[in-house]
PDB file of N, CA and C in Angstrom:
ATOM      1  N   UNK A   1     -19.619  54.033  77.122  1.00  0.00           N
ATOM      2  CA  UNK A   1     -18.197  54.279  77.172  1.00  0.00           C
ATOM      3  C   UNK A   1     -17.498  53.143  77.905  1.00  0.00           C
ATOM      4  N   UNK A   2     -16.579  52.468  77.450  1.00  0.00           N
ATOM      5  CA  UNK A   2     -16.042  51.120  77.492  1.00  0.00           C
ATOM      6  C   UNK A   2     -13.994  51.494  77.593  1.00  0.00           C
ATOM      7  N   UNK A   3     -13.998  51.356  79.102  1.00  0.00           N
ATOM      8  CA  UNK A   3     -12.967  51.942  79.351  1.00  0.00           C
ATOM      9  C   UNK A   3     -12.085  50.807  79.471  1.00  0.00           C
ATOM     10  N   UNK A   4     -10.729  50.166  78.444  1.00  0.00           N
ATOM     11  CA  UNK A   4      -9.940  49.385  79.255  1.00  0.00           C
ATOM     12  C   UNK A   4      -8.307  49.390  79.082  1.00  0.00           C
ATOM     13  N   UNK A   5      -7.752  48.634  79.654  1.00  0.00           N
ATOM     14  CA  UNK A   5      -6.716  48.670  80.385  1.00  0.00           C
ATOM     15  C   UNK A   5      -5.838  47.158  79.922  1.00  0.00           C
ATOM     16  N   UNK A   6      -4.841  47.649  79.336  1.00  0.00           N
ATOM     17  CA  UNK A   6      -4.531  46.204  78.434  1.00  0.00           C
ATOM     18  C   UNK A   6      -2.704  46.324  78.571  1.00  0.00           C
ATOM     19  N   UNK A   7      -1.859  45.136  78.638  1.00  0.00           N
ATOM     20  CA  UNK A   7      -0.635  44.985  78.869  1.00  0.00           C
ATOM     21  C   UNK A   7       0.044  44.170  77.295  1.00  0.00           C
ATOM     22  N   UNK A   8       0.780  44.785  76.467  1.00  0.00           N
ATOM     23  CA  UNK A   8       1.177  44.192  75.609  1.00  0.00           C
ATOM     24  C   UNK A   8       2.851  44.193  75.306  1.00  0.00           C
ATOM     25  N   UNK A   9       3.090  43.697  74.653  1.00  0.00           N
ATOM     26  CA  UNK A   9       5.072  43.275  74.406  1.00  0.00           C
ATOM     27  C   UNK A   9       4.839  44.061  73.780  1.00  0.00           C
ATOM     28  N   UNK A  10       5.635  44.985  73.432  1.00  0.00           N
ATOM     29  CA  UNK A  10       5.758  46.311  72.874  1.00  0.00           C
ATOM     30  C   UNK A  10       7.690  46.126  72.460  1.00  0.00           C
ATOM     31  N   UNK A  11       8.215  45.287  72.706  1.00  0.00           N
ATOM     32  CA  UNK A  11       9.344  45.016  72.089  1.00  0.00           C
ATOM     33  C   UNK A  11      10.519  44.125  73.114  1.00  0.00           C
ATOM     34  N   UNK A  12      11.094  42.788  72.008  1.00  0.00           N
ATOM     35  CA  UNK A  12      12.033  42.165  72.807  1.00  0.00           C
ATOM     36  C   UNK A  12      13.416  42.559  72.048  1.00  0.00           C
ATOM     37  N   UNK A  13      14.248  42.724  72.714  1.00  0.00           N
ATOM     38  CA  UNK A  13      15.418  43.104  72.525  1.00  0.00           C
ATOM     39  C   UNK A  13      16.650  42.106  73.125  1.00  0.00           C
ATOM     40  N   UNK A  14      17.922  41.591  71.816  1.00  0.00           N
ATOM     41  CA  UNK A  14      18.631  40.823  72.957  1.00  0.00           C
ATOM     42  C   UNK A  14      20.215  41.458  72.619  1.00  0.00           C
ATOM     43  N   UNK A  15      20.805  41.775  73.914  1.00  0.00           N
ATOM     44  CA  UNK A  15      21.572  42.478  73.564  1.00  0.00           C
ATOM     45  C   UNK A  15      23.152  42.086  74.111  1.00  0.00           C
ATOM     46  N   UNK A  16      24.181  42.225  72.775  1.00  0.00           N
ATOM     47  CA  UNK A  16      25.302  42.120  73.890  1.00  0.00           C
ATOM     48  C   UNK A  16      25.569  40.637  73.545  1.00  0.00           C
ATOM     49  N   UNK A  17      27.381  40.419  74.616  1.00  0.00           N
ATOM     50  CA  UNK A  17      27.763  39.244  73.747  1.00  0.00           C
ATOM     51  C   UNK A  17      27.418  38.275  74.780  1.00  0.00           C
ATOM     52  N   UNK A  18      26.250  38.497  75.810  1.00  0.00           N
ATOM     53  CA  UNK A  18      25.730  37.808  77.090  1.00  0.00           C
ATOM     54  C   UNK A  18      24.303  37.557  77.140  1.00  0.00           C
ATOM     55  N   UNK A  19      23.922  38.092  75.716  1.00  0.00           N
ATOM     56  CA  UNK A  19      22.398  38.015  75.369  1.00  0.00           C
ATOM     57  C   UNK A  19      21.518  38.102  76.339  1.00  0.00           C
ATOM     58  N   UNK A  20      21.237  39.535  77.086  1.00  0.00           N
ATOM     59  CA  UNK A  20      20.234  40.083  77.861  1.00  0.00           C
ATOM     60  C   UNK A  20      19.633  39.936  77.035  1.00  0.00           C
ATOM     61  N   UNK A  21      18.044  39.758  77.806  1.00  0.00           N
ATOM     62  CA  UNK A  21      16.797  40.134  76.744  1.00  0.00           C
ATOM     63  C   UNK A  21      16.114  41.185  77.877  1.00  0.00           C
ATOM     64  N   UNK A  22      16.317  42.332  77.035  1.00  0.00           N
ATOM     65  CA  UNK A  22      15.004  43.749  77.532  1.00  0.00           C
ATOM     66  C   UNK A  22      14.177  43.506  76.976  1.00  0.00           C
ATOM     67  N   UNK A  23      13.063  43.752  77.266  1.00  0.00           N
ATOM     68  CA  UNK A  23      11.796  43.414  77.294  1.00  0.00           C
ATOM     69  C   UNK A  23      11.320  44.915  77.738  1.00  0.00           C
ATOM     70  N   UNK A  24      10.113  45.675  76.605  1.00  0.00           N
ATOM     71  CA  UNK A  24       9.454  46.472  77.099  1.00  0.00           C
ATOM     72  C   UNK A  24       8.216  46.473  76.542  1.00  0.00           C
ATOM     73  N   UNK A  25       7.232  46.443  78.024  1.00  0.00           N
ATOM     74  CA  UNK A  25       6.145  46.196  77.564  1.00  0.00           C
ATOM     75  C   UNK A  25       5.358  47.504  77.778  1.00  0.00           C
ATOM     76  N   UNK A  26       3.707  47.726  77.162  1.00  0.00           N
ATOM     77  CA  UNK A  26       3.285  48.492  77.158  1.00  0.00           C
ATOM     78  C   UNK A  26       2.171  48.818  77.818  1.00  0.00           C
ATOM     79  N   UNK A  27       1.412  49.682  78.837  1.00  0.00           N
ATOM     80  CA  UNK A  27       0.441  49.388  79.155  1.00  0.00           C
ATOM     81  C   UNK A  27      -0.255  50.557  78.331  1.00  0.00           C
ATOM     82  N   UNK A  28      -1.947  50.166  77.729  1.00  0.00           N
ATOM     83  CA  UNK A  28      -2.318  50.650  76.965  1.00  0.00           C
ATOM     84  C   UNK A  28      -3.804  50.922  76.899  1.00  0.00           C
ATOM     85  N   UNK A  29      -4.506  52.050  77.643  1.00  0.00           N
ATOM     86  CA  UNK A  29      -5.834  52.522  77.618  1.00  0.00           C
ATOM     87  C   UNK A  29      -6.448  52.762  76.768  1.00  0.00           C
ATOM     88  N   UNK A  30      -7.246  52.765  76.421  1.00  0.00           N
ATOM     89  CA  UNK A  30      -8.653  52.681  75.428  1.00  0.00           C
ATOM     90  C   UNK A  30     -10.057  52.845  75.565  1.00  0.00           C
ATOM     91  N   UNK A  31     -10.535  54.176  75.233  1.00  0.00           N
ATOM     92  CA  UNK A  31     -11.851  54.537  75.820  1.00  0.00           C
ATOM     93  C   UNK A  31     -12.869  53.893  73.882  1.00  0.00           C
ATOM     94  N   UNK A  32     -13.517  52.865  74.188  1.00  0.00           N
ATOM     95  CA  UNK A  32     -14.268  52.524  72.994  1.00  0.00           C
ATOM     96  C   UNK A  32     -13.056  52.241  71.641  1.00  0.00           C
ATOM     97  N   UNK A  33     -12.468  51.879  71.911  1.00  0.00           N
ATOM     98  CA  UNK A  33     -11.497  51.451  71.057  1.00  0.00           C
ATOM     99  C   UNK A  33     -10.078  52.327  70.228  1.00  0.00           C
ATOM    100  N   UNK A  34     -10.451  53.405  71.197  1.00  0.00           N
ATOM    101  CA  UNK A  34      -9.862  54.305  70.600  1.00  0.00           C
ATOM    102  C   UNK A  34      -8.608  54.753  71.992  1.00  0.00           C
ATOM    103  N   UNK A  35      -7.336  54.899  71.095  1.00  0.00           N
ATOM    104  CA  UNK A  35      -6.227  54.645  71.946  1.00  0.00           C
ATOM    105  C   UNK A  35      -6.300  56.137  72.916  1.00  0.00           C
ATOM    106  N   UNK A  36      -6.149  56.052  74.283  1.00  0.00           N
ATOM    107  CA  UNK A  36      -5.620  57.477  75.415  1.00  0.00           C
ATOM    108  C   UNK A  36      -4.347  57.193  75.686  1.00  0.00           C
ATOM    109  N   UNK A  37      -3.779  56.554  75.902  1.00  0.00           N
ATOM    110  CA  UNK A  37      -2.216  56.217  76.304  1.00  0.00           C
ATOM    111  C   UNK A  37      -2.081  55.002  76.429  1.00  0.00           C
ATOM    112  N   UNK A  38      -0.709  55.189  76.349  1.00  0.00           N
ATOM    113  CA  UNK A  38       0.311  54.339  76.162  1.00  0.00           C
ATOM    114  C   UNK A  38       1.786  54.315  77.364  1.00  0.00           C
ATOM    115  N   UNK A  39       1.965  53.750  78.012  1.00  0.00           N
ATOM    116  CA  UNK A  39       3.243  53.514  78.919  1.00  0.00           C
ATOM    117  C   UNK A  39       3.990  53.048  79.035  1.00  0.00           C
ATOM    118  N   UNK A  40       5.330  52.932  78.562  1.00  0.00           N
ATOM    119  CA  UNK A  40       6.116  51.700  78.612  1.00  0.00           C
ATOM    120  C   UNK A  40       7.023  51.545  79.768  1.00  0.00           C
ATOM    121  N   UNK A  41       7.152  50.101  80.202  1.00  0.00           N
ATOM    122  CA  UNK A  41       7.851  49.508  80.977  1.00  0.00           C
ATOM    123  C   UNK A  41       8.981  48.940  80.327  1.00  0.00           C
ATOM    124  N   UNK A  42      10.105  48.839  80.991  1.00  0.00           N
ATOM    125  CA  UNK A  42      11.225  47.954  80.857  1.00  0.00           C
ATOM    126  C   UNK A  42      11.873  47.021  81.580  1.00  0.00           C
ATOM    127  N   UNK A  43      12.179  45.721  81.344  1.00  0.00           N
ATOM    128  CA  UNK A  43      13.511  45.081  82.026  1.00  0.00           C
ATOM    129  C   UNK A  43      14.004  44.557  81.700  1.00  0.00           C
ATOM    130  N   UNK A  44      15.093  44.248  81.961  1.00  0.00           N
ATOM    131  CA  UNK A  44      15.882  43.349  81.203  1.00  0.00           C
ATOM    132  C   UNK A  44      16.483  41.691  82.301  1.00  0.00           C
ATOM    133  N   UNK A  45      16.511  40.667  81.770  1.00  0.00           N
ATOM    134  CA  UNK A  45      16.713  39.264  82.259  1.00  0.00           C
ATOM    135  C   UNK A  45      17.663  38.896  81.385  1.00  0.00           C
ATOM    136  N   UNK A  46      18.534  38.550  82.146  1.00  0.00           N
ATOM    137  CA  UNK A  46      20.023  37.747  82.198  1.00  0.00           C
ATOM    138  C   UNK A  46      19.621  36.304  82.051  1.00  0.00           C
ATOM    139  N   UNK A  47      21.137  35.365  81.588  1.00  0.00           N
ATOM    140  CA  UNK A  47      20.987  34.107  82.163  1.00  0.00           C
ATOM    141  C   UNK A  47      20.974  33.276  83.332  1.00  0.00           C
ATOM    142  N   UNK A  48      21.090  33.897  84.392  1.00  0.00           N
ATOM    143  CA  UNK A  48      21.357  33.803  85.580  1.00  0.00           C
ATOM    144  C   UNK A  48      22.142  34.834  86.986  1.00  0.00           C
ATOM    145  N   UNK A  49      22.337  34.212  88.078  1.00  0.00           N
ATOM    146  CA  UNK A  49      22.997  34.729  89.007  1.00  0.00           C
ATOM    147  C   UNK A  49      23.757  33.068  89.902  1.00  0.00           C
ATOM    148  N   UNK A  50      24.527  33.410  90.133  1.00  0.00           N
ATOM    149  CA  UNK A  50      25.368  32.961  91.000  1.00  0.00           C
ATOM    150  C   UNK A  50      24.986  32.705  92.221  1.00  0.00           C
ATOM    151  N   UNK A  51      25.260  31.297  92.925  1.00  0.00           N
ATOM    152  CA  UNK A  51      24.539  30.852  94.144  1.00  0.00           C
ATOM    153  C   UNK A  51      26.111  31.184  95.220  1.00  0.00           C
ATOM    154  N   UNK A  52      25.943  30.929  96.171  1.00  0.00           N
ATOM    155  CA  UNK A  52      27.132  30.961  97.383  1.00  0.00           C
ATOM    156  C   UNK A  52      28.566  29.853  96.663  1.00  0.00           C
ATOM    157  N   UNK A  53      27.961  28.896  96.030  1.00  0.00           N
ATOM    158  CA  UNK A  53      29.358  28.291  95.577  1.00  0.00           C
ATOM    159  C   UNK A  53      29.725  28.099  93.644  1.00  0.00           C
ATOM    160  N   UNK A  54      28.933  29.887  93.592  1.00  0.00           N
ATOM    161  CA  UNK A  54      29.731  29.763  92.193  1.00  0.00           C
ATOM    162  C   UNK A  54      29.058  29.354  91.183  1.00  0.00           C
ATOM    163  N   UNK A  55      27.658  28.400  91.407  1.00  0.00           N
ATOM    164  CA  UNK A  55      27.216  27.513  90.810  1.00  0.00           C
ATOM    165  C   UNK A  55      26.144  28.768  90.199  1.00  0.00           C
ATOM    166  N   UNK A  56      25.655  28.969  88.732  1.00  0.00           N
ATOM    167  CA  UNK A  56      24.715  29.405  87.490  1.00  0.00           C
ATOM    168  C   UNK A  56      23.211  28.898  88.277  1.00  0.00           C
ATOM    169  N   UNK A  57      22.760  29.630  88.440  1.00  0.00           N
ATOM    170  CA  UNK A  57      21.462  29.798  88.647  1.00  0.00           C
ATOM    171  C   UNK A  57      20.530  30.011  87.450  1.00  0.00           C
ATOM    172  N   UNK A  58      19.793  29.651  86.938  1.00  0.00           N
ATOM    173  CA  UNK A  58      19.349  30.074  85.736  1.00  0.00           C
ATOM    174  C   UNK A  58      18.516  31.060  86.132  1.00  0.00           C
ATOM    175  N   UNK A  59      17.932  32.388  85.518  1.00  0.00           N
ATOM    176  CA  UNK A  59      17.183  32.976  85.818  1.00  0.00           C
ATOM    177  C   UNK A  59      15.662  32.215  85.417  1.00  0.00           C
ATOM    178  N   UNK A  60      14.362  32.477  86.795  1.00  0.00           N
ATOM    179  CA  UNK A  60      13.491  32.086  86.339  1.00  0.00           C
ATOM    180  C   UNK A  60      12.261  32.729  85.562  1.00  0.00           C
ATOM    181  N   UNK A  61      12.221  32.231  84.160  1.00  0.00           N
ATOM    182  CA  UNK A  61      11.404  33.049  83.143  1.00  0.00           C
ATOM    183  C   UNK A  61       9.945  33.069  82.986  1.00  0.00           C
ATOM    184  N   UNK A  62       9.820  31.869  83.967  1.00  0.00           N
ATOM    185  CA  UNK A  62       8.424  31.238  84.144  1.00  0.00           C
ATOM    186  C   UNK A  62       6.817  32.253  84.269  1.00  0.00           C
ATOM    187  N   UNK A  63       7.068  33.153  84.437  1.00  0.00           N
ATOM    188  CA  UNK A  63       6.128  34.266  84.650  1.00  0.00           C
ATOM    189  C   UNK A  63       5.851  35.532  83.472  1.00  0.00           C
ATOM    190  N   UNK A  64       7.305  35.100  82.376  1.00  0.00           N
ATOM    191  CA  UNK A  64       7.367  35.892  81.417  1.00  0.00           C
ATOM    192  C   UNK A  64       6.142  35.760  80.273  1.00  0.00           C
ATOM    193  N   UNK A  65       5.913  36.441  78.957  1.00  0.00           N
ATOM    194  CA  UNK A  65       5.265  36.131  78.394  1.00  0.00           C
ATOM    195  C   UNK A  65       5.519  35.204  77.053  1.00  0.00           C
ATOM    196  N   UNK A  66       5.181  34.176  76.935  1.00  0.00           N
ATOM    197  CA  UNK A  66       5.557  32.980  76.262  1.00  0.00           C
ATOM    198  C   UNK A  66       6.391  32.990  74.962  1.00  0.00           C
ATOM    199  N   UNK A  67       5.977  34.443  74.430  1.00  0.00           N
ATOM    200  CA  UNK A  67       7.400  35.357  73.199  1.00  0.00           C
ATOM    201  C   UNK A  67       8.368  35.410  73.970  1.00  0.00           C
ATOM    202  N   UNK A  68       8.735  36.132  75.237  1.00  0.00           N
ATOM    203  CA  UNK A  68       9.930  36.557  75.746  1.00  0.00           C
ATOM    204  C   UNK A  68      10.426  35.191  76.161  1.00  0.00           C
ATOM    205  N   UNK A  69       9.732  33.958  76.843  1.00  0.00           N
ATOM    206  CA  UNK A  69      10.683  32.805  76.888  1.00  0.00           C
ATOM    207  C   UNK A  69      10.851  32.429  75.921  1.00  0.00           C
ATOM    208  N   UNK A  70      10.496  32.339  74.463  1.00  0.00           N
ATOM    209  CA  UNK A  70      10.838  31.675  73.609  1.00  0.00           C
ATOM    210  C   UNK A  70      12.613  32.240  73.141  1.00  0.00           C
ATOM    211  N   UNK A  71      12.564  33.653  73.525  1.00  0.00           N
ATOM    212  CA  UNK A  71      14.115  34.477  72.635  1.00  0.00           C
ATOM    213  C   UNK A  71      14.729  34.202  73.654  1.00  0.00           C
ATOM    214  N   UNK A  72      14.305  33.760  75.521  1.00  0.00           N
ATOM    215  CA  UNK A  72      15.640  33.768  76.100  1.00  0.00           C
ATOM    216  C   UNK A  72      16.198  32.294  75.694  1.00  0.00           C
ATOM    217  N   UNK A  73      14.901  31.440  75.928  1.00  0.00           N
ATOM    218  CA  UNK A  73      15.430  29.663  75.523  1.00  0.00           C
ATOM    219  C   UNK A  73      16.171  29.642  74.053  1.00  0.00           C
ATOM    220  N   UNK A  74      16.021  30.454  73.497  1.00  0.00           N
ATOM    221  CA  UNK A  74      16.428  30.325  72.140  1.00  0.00           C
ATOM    222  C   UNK A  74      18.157  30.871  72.246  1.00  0.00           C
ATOM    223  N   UNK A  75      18.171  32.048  72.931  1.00  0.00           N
ATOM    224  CA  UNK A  75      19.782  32.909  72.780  1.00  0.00           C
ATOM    225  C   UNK A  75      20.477  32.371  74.292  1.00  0.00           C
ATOM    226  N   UNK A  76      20.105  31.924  75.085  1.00  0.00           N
ATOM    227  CA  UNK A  76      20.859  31.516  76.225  1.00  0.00           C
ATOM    228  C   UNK A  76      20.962  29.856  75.889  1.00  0.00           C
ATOM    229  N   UNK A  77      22.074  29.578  74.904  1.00  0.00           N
ATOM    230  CA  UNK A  77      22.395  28.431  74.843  1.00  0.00           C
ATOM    231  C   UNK A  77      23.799  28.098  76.057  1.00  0.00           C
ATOM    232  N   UNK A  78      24.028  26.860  76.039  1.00  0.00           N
ATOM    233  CA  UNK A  78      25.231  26.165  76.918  1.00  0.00           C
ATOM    234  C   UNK A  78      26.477  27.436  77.076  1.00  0.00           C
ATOM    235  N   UNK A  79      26.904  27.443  76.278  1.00  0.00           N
ATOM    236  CA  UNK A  79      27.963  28.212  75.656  1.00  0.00           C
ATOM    237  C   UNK A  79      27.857  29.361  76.359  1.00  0.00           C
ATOM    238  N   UNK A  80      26.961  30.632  76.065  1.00  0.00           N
ATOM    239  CA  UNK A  80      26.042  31.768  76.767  1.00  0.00           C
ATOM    240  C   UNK A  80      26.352  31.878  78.002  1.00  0.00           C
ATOM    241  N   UNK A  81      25.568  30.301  78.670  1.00  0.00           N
ATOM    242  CA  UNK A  81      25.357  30.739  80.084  1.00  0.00           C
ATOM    243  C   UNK A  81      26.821  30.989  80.865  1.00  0.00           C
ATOM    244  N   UNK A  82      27.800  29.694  80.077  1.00  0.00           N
ATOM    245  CA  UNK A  82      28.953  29.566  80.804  1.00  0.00           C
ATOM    246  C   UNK A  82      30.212  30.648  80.646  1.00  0.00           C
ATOM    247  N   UNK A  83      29.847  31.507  79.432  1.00  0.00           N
ATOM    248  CA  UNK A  83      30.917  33.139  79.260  1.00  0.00           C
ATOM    249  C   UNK A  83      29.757  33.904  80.406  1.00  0.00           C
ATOM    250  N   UNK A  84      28.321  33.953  80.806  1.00  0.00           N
ATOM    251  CA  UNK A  84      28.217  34.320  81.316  1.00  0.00           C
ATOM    252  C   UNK A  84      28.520  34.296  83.067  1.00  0.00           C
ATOM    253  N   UNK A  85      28.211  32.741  83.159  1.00  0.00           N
ATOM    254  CA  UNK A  85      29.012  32.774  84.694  1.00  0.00           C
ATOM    255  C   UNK A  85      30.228  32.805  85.063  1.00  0.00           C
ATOM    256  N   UNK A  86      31.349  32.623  83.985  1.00  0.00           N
ATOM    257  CA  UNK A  86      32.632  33.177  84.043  1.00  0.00           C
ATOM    258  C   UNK A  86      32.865  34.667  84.024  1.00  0.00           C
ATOM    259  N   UNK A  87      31.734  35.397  83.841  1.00  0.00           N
ATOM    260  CA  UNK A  87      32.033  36.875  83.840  1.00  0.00           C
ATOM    261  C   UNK A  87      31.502  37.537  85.163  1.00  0.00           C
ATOM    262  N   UNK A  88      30.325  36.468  85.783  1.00  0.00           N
ATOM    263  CA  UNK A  88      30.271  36.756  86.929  1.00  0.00           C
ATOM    264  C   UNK A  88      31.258  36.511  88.346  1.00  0.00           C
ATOM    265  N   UNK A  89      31.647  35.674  87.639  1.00  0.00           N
ATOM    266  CA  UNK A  89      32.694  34.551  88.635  1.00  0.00           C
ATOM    267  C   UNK A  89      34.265  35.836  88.967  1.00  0.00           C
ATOM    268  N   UNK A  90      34.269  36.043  87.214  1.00  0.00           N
ATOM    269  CA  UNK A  90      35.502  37.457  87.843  1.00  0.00           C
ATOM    270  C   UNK A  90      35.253  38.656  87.916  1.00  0.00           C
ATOM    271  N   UNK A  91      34.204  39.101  87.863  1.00  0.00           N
ATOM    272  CA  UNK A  91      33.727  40.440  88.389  1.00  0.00           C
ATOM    273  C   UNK A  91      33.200  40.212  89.900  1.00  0.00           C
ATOM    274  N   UNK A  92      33.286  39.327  90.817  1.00  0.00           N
ATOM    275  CA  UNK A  92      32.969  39.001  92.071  1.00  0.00           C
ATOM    276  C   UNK A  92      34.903  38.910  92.567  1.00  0.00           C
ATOM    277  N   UNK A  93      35.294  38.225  91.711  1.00  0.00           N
ATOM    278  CA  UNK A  93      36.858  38.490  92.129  1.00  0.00           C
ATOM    279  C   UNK A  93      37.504  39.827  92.244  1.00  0.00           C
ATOM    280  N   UNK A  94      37.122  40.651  91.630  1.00  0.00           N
ATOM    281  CA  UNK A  94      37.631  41.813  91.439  1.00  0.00           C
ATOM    282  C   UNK A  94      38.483  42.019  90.436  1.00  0.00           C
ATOM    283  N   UNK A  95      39.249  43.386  90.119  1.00  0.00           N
ATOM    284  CA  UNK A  95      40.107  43.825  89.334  1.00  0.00           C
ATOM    285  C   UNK A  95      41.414  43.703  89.813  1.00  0.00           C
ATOM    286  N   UNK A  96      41.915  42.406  88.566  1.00  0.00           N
ATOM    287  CA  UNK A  96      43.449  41.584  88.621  1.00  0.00           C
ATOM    288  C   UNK A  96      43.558  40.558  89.702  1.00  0.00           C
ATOM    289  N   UNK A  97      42.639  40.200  89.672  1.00  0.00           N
ATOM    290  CA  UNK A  97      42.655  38.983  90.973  1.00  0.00           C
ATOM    291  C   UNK A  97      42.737  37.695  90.048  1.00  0.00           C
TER     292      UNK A  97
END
């Protein structure tokens, strides 16, 4: 009896006019090849966050799995990042500022 324990992309998702990518992956047991469960995880990664002066941080993807960097490098173009740090920029301003 051959018990294991395996982590797979179970789905990338990009959503929105700021192109989050959720990401849910699966963790997935198997006694002899034959499936016991299944678990899914979720998160979702932005193009960034905002440093003390305003300045786009890119989020770092480096740890992701080499599918999920491929859809953020692919949908977080120039354009993207900068409606996105303008949306951070006035949601830190507040409402009518």
């Amino acid at each position: 009896m051959a018990i294991t324990k395996t982590t797979e992309i179970g789905r990338i998702e990009v959503v929105g006019e700021h192109k989050h990518v959720q990401v849910r992956t699966d963790t997935v047991i198997k006694e002899d090849g034959t499936e016991l469960s299944r678990s899914p995880h979720r998160h979702v990664l932005t193009p960034g966050t905002l440093d003390d002066s305003d300045n786009l941080v890119a989020t770092d993807i480096s740890g992701e799995d080499a599918e999920v960097q491929g859809v953020a490098n692919a949908v977080w173009s120039d354009s993207v990042k900068t409606a996105w740090k303008n949306k951070l920029i006035a949601d830190k301003a507040g409402p009518g500022a």
